[in-house]
C-alpha atoms as a PDB file:
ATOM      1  CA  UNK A   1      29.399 -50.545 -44.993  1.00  0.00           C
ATOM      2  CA  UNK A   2      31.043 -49.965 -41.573  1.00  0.00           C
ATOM      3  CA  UNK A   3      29.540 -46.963 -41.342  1.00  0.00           C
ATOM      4  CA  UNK A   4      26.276 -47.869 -42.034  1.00  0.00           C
ATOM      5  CA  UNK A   5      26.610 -50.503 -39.185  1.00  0.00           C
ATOM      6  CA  UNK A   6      27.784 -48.268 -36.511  1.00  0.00           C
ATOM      7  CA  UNK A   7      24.741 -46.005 -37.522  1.00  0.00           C
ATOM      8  CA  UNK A   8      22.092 -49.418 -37.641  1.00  0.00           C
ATOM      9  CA  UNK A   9      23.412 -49.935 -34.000  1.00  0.00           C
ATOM     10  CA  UNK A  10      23.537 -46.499 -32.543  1.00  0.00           C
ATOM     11  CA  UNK A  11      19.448 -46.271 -33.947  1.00  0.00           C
ATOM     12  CA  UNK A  12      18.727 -49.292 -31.958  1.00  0.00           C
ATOM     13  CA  UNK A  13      20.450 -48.809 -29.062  1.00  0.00           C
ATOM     14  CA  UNK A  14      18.387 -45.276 -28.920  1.00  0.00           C
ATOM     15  CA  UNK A  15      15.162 -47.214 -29.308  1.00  0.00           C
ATOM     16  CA  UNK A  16      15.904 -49.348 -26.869  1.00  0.00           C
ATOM     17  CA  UNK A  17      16.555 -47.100 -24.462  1.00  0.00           C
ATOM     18  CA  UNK A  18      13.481 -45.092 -25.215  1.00  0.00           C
ATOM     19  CA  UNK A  19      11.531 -48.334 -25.165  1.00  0.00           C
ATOM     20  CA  UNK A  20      13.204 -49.345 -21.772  1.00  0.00           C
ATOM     21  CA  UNK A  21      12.233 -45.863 -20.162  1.00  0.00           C
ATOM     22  CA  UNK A  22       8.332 -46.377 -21.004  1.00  0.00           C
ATOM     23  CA  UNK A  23       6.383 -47.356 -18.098  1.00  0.00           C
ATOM     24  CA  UNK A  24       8.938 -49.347 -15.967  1.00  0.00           C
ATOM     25  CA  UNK A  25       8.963 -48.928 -12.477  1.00  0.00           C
ATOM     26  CA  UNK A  26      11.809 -49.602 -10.436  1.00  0.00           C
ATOM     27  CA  UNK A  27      12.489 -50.253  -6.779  1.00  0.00           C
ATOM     28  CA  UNK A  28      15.666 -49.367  -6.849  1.00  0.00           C
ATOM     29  CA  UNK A  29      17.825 -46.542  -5.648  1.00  0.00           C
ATOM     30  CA  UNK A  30      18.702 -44.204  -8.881  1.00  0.00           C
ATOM     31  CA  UNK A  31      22.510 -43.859  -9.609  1.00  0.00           C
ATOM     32  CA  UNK A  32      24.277 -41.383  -7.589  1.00  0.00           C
ATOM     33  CA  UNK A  33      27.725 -41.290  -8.701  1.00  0.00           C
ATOM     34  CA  UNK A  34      29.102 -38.031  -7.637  1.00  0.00           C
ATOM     35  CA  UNK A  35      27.941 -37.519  -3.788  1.00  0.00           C
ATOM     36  CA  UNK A  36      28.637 -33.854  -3.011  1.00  0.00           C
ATOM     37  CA  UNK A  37      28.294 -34.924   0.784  1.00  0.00           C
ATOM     38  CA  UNK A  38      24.543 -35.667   0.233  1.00  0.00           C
ATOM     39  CA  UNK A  39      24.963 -39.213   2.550  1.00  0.00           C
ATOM     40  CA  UNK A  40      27.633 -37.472   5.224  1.00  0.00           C
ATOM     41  CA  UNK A  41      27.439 -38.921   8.851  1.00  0.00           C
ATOM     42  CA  UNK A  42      25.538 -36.502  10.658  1.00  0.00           C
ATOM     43  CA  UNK A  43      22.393 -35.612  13.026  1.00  0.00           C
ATOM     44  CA  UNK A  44      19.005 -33.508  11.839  1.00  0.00           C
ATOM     45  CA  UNK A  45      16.981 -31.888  13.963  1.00  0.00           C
ATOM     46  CA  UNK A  46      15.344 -33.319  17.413  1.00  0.00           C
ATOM     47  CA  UNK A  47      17.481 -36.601  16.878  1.00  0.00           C
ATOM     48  CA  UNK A  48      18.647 -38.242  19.306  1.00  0.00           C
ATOM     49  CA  UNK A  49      22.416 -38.267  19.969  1.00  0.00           C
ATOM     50  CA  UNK A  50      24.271 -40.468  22.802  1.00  0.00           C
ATOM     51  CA  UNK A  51      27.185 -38.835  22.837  1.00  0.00           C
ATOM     52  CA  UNK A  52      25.968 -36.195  25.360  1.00  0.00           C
ATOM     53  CA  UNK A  53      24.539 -36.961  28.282  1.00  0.00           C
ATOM     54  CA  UNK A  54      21.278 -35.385  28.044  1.00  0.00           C
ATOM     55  CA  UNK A  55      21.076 -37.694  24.466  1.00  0.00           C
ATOM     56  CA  UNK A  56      20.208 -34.841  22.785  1.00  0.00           C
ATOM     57  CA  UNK A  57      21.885 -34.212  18.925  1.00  0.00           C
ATOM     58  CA  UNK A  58      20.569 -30.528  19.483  1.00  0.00           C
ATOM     59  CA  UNK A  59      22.835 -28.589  22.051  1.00  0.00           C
ATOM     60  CA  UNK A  60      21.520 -25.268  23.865  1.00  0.00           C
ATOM     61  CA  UNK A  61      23.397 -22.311  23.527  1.00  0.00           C
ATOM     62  CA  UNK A  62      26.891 -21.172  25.435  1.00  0.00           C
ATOM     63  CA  UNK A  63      26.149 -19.580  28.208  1.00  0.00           C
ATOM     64  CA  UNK A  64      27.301 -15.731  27.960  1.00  0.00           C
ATOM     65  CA  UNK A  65      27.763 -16.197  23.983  1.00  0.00           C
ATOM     66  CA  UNK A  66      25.861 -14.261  21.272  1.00  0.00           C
ATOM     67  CA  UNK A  67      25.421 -15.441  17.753  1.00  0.00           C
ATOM     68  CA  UNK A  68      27.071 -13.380  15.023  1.00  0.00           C
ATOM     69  CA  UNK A  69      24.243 -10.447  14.123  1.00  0.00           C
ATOM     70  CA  UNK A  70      22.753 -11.062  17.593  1.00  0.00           C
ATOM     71  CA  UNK A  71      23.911  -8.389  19.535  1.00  0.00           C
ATOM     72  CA  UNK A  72      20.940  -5.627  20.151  1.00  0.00           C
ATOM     73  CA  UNK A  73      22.696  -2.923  21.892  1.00  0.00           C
ATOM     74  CA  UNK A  74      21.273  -0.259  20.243  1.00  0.00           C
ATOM     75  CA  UNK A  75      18.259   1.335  21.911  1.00  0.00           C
ATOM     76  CA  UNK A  76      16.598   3.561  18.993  1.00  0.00           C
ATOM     77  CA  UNK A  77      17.548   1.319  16.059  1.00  0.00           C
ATOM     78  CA  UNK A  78      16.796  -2.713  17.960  1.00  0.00           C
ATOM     79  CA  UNK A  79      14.283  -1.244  20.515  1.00  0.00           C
ATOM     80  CA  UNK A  80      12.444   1.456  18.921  1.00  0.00           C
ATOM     81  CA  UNK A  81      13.414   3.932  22.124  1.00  0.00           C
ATOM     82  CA  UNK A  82      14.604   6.873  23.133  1.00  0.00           C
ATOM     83  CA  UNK A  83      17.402   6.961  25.878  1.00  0.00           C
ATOM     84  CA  UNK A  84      15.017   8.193  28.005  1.00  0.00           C
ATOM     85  CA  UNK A  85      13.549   4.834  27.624  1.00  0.00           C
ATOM     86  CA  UNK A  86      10.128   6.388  26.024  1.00  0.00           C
ATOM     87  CA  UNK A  87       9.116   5.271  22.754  1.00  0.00           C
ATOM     88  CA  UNK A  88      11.222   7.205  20.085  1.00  0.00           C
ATOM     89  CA  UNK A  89       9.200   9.530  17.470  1.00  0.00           C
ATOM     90  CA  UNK A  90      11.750   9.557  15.137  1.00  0.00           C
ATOM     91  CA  UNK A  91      13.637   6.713  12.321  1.00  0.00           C
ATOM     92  CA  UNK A  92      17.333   5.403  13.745  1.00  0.00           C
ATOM     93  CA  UNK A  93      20.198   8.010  12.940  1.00  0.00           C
ATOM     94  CA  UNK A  94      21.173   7.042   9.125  1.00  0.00           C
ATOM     95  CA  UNK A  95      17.362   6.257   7.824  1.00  0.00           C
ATOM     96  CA  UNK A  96      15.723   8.897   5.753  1.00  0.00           C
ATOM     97  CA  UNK A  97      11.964   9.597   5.980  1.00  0.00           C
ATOM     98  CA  UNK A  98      11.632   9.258   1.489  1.00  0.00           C
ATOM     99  CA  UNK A  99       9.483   8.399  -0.851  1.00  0.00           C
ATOM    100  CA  UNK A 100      11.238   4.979  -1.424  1.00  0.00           C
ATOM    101  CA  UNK A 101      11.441   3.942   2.085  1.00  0.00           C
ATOM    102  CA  UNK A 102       7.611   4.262   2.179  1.00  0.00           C
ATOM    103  CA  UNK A 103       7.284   2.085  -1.054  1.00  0.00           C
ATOM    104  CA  UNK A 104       9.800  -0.433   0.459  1.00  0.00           C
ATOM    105  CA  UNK A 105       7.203   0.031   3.637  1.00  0.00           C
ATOM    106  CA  UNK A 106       4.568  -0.247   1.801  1.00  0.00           C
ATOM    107  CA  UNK A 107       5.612  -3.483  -0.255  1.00  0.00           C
ATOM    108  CA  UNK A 108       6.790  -5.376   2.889  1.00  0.00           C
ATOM    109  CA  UNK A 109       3.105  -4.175   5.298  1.00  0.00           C
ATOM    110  CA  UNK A 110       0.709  -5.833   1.862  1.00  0.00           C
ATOM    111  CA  UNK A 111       2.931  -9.276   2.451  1.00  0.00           C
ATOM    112  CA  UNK A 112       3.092  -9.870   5.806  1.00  0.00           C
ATOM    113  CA  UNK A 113       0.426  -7.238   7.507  1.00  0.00           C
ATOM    114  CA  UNK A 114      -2.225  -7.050   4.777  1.00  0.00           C
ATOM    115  CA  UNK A 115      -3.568  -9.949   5.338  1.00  0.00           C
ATOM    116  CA  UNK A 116      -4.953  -9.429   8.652  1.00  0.00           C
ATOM    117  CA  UNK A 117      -5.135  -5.205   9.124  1.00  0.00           C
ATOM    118  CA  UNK A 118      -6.133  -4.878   5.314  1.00  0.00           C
ATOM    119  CA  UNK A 119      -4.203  -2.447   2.939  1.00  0.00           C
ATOM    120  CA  UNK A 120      -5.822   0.410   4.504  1.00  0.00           C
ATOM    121  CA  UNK A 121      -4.743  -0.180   8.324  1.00  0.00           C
ATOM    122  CA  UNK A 122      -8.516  -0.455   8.985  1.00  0.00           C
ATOM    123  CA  UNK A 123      -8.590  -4.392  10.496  1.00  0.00           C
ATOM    124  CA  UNK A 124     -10.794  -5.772   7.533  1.00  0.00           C
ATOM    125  CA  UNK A 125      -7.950  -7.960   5.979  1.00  0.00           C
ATOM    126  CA  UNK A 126      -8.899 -11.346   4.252  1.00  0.00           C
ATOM    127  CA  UNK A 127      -8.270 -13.613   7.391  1.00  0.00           C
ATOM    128  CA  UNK A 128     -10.884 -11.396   9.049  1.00  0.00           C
ATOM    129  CA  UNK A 129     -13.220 -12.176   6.471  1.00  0.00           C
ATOM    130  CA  UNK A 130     -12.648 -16.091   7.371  1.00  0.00           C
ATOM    131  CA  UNK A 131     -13.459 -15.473  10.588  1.00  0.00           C
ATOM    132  CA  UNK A 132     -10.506 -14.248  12.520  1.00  0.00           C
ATOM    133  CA  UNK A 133     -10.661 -12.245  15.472  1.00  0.00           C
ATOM    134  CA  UNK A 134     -10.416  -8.742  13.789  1.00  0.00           C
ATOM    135  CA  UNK A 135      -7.174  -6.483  15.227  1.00  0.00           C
ATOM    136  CA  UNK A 136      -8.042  -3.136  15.773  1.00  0.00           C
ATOM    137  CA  UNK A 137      -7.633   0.048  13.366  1.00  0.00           C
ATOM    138  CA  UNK A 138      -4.935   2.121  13.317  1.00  0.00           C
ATOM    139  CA  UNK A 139      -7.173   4.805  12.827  1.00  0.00           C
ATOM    140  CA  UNK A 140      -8.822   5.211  16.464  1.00  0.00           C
ATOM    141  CA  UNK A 141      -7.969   7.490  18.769  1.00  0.00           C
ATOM    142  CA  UNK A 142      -5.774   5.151  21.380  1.00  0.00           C
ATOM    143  CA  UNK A 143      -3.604   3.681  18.095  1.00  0.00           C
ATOM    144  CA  UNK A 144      -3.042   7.201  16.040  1.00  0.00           C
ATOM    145  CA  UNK A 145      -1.068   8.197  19.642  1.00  0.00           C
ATOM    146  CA  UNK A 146       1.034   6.007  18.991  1.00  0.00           C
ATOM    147  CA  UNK A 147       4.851   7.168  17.652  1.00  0.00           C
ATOM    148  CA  UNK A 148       7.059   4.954  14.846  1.00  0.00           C
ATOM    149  CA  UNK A 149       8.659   3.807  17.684  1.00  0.00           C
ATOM    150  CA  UNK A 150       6.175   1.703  19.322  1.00  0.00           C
ATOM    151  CA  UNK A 151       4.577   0.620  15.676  1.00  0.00           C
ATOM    152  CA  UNK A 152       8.742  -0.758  15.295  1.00  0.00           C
ATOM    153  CA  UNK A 153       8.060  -3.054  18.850  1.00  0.00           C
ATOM    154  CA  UNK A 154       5.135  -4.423  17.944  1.00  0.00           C
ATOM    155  CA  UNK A 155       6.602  -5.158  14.340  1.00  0.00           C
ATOM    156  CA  UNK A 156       9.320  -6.787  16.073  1.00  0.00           C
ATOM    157  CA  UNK A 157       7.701  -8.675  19.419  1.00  0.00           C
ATOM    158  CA  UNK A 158       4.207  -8.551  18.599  1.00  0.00           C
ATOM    159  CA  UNK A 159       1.217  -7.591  20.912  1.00  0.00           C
ATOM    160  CA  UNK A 160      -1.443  -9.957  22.132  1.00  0.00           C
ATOM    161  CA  UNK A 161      -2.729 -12.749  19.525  1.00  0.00           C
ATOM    162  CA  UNK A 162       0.112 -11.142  16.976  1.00  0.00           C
ATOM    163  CA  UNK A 163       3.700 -12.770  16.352  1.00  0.00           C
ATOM    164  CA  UNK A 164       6.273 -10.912  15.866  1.00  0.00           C
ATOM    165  CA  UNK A 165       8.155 -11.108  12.708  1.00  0.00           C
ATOM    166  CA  UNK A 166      11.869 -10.283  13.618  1.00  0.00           C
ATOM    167  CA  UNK A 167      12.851 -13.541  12.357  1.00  0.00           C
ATOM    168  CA  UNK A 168      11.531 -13.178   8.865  1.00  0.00           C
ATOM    169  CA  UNK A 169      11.453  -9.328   8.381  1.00  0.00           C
ATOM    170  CA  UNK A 170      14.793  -7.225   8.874  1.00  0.00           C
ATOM    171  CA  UNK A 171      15.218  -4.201  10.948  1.00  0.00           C
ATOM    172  CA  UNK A 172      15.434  -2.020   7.907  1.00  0.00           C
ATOM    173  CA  UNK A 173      12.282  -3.164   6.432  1.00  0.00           C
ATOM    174  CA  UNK A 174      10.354  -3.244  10.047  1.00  0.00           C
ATOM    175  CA  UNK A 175      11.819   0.915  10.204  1.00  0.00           C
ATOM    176  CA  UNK A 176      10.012   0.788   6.825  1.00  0.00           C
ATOM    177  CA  UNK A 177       6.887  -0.747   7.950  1.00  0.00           C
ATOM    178  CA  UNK A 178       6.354   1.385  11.002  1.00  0.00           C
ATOM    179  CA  UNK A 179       6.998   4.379   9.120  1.00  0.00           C
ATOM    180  CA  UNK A 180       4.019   3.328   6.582  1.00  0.00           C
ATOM    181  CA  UNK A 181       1.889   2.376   9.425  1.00  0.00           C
ATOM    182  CA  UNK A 182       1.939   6.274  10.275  1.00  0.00           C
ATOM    183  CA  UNK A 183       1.714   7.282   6.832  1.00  0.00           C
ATOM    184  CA  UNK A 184      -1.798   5.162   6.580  1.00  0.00           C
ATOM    185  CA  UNK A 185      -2.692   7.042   9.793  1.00  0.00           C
ATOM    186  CA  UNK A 186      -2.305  10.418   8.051  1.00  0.00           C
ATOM    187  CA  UNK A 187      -3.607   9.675   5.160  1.00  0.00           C
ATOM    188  CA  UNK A 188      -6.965   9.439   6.404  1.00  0.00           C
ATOM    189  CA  UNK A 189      -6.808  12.698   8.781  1.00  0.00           C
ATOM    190  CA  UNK A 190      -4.377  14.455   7.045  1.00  0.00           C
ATOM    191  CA  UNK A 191      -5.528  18.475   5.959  1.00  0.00           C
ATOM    192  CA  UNK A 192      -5.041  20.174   2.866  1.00  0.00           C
ATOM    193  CA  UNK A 193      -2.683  22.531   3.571  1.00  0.00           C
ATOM    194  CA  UNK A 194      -0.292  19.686   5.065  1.00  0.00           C
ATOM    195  CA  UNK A 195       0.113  18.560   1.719  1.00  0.00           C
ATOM    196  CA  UNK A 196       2.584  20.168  -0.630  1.00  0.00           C
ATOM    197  CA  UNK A 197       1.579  22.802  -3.171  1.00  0.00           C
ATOM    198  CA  UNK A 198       2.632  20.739  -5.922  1.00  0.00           C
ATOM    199  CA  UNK A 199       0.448  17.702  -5.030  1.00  0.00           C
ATOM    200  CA  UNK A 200      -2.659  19.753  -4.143  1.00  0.00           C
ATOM    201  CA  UNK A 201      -2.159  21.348  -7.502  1.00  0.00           C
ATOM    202  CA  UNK A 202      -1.670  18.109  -9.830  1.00  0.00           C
ATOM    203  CA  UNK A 203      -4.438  16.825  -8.101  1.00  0.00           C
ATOM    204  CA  UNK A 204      -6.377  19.468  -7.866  1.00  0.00           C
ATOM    205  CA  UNK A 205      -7.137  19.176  -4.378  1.00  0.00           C
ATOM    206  CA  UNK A 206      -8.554  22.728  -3.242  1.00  0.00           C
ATOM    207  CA  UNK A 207     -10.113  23.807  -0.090  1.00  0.00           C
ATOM    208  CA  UNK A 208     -13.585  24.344   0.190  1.00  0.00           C
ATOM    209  CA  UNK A 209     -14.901  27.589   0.327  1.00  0.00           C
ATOM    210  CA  UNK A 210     -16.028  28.587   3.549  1.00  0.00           C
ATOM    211  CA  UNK A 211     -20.049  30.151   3.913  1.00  0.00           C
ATOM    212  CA  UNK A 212     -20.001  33.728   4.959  1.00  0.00           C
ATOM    213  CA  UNK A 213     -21.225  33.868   8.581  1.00  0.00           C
ATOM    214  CA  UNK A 214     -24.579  35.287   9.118  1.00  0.00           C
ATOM    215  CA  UNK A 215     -24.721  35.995  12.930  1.00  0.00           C
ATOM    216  CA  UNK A 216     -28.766  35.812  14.004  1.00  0.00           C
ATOM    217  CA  UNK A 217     -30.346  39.406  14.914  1.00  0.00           C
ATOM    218  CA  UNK A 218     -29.547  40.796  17.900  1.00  0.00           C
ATOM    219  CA  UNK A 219     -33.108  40.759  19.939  1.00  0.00           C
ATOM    220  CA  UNK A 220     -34.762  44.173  20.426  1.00  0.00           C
ATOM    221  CA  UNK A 221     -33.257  45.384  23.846  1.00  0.00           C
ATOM    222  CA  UNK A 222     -35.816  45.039  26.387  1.00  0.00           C
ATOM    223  CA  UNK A 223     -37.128  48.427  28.301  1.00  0.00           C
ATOM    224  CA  UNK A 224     -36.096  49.083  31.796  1.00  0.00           C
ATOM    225  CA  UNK A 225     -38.078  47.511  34.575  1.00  0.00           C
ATOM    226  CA  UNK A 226     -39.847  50.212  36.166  1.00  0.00           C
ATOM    227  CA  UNK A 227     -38.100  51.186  39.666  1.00  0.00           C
ATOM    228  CA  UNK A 228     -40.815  50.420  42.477  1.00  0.00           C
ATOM    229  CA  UNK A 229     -41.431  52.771  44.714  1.00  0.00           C
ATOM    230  CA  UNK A 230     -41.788  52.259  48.438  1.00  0.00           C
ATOM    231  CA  UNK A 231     -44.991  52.951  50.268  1.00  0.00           C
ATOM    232  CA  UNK A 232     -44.544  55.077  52.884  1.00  0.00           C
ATOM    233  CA  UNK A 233     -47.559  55.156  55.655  1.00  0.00           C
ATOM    234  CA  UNK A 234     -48.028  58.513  57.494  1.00  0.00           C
ATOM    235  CA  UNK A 235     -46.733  58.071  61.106  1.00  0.00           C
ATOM    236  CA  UNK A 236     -49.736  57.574  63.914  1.00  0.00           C
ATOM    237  CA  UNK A 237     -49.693  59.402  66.710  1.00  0.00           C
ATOM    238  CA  UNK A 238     -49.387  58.244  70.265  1.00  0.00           C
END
């Protein structure tokens, strides 16, 4: 009988609360027992703050500090140069020209340069197409001159009406974008026998065969121009 009770009132207390939960609105704040310093004392961004006397919450930086994973002293690797200060034509010391740092390349250049330079480097990318100024192609002349190094700087600082993306794309990954960039430039002029064997063969890329050269006929030599001869008058007498 007791048992029968408890389960009578454990049944209604779960249709009341089911009832209770069916379209009621209320005003009030929802329970928040455990806080997990969610309602700490503390100032967000661009608020003000009286404390200082500039009333900003926001302070600048130390002067002569850097931020942990700030210091760029590395020329080749943060720069993209030479020590010569030219552009360098090579990846940092300790990154390997492979097959999956192109694909990591690759993967990173359709996110964050696809949209506007296309998949193919040519400039055609989707934002184009809603009317955005188009960037040029990799593949003139002026842009195939440039070296890894200089695709790395632009990656990082941007050129012109381009942002840079050093804050959301790591050094690794802009090595790995550069890298690609010249990749797309070569695919397009690249020549057969810069390819390896293997590759031409499974894909059975061959050469074309060159025509035999037919060299025109040589024109019938022409006959020697008769030598003139000079007139000579007899001499007159006196």
């Amino acid at each position: 009988m007791l048992a029968s009770l408890r389960a009578v009132l454990a049944l209604g207390g779960v249709a009341a609360l089911a009832a209770g939960c069916q379209g009621t609105v209320s005003r009030d704040a929802p329970l928040h027992p455990v806080q997990n310093m969610d309602f700490q004392a503390k100032f967000e961004a661009q608020e003000a703050n009286a404390f200082f006397p500039d009333g900003r919450g926001m302070r600048p930086r130390v002067a002569g500090t850097i931020p942990r994973g700030g210091l760029k002293d590395d020329l080749h690797r943060d720069w993209g140069q030479s020590a010569d200060g030219t552009w360098a034509t090579t990846l940092p010391p300790g990154m390997e020209l492979s097959a999956e740092l192109l694909a990591r390349g690759r993967d990173r250049f359709d996110i964050y340069c696809a949209p506007c330079h296309d998949a193919t480097g040519s400039g055609k990318g989707i934002v184009v197409e809603r009317g955005m100024t188009p960037p040029p192609t990799f593949h003139q002349d002026r842009l195939r001159k440039f070296s890894v190094g200089q695709f790395y700087d632009i990656a990082t600082h941007g050129v012109r009406s381009m942002r840079g993306y050093a804050a959301q794309v790591p050094t690794e990954d802009r090595w790995a974008i550069a890298a690609y960039a010249r990749a797309l430039q070569l695919s397009q002029y690249a020549r057969l026998e810069e390819l390896p064997p293997d590759v031409a063969a499974k894909n059975g890329w061959k050469a074309p065969e060159k025509a035999p050269v037919v060299l025109p006929p040589e024109p019938p030599a022409k006959a020697p121009a008769a030598a003139k001869t000079a007139s000579t008058a007899a001499p007159q007498g006196k």
